[in-house]
Protein backbone atom coordinates (compact mmCIF):
# COMPACT_ATOMS: atom_id res chain seq x y z
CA UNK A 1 -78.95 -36.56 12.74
CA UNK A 2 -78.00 -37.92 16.03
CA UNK A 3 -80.08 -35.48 19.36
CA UNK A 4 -77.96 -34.25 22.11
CA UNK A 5 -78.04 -36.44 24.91
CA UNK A 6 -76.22 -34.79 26.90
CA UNK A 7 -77.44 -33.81 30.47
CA UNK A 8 -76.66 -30.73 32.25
CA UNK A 9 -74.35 -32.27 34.88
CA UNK A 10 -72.30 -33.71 31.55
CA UNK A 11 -72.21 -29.67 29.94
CA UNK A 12 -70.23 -28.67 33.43
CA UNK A 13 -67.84 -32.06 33.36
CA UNK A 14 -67.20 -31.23 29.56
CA UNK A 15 -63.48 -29.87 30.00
CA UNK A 16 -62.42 -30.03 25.84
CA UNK A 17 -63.90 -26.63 25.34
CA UNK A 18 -61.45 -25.13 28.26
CA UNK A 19 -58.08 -26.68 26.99
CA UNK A 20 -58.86 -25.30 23.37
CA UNK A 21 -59.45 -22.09 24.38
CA UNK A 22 -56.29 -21.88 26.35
CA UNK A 23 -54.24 -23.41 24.27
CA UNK A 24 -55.44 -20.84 21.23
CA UNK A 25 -54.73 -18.11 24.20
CA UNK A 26 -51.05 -19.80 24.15
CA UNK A 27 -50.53 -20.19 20.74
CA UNK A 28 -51.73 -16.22 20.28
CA UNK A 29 -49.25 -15.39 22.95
CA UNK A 30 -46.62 -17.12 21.16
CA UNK A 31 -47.29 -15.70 17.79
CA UNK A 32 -47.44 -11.91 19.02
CA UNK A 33 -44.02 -12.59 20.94
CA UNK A 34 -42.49 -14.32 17.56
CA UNK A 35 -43.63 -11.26 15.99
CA UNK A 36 -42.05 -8.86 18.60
CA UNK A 37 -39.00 -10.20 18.35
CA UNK A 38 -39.04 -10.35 14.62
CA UNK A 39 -39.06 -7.20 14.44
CA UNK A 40 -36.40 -6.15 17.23
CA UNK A 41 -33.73 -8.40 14.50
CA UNK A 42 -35.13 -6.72 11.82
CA UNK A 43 -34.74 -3.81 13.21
CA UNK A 44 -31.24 -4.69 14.46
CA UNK A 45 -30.08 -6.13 11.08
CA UNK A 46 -30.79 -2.68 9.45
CA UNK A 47 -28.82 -0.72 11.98
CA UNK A 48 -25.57 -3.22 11.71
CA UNK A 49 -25.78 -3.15 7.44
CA UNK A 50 -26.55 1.05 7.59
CA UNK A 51 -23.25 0.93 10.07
CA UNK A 52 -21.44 -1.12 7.89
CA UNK A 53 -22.33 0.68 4.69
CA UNK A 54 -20.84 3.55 6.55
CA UNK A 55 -17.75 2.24 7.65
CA UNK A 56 -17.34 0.68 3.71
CA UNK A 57 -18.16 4.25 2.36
CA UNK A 58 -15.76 6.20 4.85
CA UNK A 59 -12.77 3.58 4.18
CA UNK A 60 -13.18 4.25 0.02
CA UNK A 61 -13.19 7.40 0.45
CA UNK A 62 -10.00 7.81 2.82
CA UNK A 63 -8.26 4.85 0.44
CA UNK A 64 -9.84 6.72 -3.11
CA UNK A 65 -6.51 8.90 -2.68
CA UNK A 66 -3.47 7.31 -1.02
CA UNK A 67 0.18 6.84 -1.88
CA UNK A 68 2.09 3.84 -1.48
CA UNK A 69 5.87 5.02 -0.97
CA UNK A 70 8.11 2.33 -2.75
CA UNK A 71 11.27 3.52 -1.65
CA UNK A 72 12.84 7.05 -0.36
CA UNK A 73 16.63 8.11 -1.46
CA UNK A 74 19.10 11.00 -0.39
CA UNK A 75 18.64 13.28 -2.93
CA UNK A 76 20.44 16.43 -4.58
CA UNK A 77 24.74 16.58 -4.55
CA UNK A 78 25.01 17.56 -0.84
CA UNK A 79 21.58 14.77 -0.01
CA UNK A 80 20.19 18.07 1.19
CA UNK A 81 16.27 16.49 0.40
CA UNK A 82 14.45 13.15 -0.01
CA UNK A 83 13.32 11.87 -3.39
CA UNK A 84 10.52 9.28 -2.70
CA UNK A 85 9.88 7.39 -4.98
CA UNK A 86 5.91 6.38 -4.83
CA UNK A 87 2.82 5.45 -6.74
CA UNK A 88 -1.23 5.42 -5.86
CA UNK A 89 -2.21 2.82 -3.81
CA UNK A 90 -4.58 -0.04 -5.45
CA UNK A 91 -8.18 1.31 -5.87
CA UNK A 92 -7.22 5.58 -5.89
CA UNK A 93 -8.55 7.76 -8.42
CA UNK A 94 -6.13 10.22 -10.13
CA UNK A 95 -4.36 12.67 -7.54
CA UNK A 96 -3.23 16.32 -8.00
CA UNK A 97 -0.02 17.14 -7.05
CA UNK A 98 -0.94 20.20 -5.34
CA UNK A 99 -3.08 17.95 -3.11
CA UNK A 100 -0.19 15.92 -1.61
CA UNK A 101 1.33 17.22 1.83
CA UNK A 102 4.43 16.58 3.91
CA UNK A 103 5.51 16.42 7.46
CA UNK A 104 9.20 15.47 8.45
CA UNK A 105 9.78 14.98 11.89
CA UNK A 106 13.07 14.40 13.24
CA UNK A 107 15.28 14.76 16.20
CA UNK A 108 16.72 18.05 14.47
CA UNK A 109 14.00 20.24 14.83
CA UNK A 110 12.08 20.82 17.62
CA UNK A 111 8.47 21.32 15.39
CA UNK A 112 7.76 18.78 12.15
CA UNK A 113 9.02 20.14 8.29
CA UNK A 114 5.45 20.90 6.66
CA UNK A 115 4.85 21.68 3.24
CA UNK A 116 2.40 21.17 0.82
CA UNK A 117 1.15 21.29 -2.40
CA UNK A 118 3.94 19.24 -4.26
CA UNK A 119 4.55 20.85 -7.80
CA UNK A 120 8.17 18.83 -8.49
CA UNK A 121 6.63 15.43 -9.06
CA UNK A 122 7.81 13.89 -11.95
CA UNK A 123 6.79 10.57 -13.88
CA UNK A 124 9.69 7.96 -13.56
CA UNK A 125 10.16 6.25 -17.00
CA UNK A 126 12.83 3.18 -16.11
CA UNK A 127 12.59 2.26 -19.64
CA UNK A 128 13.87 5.63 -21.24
CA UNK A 129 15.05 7.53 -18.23
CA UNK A 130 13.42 9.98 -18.85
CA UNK A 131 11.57 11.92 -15.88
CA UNK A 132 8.34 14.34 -16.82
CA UNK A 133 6.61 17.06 -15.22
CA UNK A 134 3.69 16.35 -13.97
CA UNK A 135 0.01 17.93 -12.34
CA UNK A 136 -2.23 14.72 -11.62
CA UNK A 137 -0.83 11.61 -10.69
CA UNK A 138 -2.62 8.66 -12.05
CA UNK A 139 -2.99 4.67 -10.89
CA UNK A 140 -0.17 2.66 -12.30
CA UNK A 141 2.30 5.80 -13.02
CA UNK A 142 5.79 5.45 -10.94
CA UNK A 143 6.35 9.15 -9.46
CA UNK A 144 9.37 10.82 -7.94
CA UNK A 145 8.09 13.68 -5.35
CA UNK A 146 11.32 15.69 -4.38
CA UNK A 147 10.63 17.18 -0.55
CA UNK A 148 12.97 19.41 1.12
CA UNK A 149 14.80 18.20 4.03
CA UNK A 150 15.52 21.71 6.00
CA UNK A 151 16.30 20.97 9.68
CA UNK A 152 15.64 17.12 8.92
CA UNK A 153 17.79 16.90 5.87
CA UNK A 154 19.49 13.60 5.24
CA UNK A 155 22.73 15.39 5.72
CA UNK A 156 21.85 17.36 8.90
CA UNK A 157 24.36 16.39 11.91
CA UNK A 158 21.92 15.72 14.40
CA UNK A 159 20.29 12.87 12.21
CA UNK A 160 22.92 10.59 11.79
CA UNK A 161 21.96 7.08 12.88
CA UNK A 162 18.95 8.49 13.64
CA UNK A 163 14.86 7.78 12.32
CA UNK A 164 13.13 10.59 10.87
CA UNK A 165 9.56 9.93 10.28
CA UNK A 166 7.99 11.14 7.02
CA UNK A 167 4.31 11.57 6.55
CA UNK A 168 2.64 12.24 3.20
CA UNK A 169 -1.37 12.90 3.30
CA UNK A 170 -3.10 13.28 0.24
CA UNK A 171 -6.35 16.00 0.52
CA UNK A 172 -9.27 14.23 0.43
CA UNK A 173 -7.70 10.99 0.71
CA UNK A 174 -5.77 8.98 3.13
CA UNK A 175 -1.85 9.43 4.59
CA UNK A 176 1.09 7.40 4.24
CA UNK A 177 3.45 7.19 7.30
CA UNK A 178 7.15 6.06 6.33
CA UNK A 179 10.37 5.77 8.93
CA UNK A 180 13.39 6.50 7.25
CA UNK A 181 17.21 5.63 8.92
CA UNK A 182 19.84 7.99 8.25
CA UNK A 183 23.14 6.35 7.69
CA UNK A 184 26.17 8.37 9.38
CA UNK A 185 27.33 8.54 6.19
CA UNK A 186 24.84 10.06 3.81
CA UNK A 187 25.65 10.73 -0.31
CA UNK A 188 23.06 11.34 -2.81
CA UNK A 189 21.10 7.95 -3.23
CA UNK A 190 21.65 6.10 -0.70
CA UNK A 191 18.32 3.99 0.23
CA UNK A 192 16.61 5.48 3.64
CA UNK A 193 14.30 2.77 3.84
């Protein structure tokens, strides 16, 4: 084993011991601020994917019920109401019928047609032609949902060349906004949109 031989003049000069220290000092610094912000995008990243898996949960459930309308006709001899013509949207669940509201708002009437709670919806069979009752609407199944015109009938004077807007929002679900044009010249199925 090799003796110190080091004087006391050479302890004080010895300047190794100083930079180590200091640059363990750094390197803790560095390490705790690392860790800080670790945890502030951590943190971060949790709050952005809880956000997002609300945003994903509150768009299923406003799309787990919505109508797509296909195409809306003059209906009845005198095209006194609409027959749209309509089906779920990709993705709903089954639908009650009773469930499905209207609004018609037109330059006609000075307040919006409501109603609700559609009971005359009927399964369109192209095939057979023939047209069922129905109480639930399920995916894939063509429906015909007769709505009453009233003040914004097809028909009515003051909505000739004219849009009437027709809104149909499903409880629990989402809404489907449509703009239909009234023809001067309105019979029973002639296309409003």
């Amino acid at each position: 084993m090799k003796s110190n031989t080091r004087t006391q003049t050479n302890l004080e000069d010895d300047k190794f011991a100083a930079i180590g220290i200091g640059a363990m000092i750094v390197f803790i610094a560095l390490i705790l601020v690392a860790a800080v912000a670790a945890a502030v995008i951590i943190q971060t990243a949790e709050k952005l994917q809880q956000n997002a898996q609300s945003t994903g949960d509150d768009t299923a459930e406003s799309m787990n019920g919505k109508l797509m309308i296909n195409q809306v006709y003059a209906g009845t001899t005198a095209a006194t109401d609409y027959e749209v013509y309509a089906r779920l949207s990709p993705g709903s669940d089954g639908i009650a019928t009773t469930t499905i509201f209207f609004q018609l708002i037109c330059p006609a009437s000075a307040t919006p047609i409501e109603g609700g709670g559609v009971a005359n919806a009927v399964v369109v069979d192209e095939m057979d032609q023939t047209n069922v009752n129905i109480g639930t609407i399920q995916p894939n199944m063509p429906v015909m949902i007769t709505i009453p015109g009233g003040a914004c009938a097809p028909n009515a004077a003051n909505n000739a060349n004219l849009d009437v807007q027709l809104y149909l929002h499903v409880g629990g679900g989402g809404t489907t906004f449509e703009t239909m044009n009234i023809p001067a010249n309105v019979n029973q199925g002639t296309p409003l949109i």
